[in-house]
C-alpha atoms as a PDB file:
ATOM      1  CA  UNK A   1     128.734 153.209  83.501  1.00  0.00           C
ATOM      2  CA  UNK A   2     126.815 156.263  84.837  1.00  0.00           C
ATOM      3  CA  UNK A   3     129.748 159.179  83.573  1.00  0.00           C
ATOM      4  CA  UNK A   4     128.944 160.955  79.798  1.00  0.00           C
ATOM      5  CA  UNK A   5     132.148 161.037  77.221  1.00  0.00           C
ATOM      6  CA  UNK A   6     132.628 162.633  74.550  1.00  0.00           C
ATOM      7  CA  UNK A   7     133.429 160.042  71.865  1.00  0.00           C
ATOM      8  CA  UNK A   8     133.335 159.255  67.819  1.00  0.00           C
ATOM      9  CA  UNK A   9     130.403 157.622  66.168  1.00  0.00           C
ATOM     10  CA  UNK A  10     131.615 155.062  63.666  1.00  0.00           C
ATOM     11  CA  UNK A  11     128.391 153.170  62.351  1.00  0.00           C
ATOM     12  CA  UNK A  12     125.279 151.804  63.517  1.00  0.00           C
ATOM     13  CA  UNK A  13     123.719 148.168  62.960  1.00  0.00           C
ATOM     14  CA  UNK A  14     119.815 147.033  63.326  1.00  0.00           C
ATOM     15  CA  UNK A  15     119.999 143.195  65.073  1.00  0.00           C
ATOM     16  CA  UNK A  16     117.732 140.771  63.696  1.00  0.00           C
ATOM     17  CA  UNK A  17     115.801 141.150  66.832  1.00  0.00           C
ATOM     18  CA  UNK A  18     114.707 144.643  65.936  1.00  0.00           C
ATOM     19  CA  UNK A  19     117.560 146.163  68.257  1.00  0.00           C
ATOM     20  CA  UNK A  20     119.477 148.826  67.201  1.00  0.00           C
ATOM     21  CA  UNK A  21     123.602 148.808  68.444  1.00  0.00           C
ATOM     22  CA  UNK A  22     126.243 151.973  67.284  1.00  0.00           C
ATOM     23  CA  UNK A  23     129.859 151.414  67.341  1.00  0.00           C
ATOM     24  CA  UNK A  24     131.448 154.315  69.025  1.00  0.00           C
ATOM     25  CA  UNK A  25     135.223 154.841  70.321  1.00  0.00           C
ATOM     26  CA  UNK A  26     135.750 157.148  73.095  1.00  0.00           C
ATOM     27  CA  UNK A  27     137.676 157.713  76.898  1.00  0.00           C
ATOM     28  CA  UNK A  28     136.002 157.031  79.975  1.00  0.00           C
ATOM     29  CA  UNK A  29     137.903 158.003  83.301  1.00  0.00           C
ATOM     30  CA  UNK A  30     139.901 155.201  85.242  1.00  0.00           C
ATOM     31  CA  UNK A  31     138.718 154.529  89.227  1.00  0.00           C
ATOM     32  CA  UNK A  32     142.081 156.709  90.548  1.00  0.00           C
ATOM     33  CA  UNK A  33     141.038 160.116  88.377  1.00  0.00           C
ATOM     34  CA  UNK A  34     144.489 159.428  87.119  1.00  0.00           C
ATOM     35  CA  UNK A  35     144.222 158.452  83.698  1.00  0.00           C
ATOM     36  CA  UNK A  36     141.853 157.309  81.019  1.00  0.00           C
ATOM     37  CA  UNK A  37     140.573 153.817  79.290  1.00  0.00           C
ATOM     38  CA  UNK A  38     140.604 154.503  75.534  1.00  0.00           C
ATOM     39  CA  UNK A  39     137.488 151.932  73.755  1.00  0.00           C
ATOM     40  CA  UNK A  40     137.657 151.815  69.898  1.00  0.00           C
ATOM     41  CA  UNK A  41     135.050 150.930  67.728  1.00  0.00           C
ATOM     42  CA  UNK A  42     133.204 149.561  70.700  1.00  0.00           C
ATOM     43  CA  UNK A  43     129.637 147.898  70.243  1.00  0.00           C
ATOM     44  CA  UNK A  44     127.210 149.576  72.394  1.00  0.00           C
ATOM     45  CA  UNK A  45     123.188 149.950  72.931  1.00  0.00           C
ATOM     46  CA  UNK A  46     122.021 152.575  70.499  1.00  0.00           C
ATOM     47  CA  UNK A  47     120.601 154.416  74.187  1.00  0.00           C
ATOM     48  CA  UNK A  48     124.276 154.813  75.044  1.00  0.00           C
ATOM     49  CA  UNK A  49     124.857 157.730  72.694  1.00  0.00           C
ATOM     50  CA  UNK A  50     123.691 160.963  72.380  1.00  0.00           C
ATOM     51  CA  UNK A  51     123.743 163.881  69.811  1.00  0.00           C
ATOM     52  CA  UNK A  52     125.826 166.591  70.837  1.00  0.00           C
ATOM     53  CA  UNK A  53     124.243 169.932  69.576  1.00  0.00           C
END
């Protein structure tokens, strides 16, 4: 996915490989620009959020 959302930070997790994974919810646009796909408490690479100042 190459579009930024604003979303909710719920926790993070280190894998026992060293990798680090947050659990975020947040609304990314649907293909039409119609509507939106709501994700809760989805596990995602740790490089997939950013702070928002």
């Amino acid at each position: 996915m190459d579009v930024k959302a604003p979303g909710l930070l719920h926790a993070w997790v280190k894998t026992t490989r060293g990798q680090w994974l947050c659990c975020l919810s947040f609304d990314i646009p649907i293909g039409n620009g119609k509507g939106f796909l709501r994700l809760e408490q989805q596990w995602c690479p740790a490089e997939a959020a950013t702070p928002v100042a």
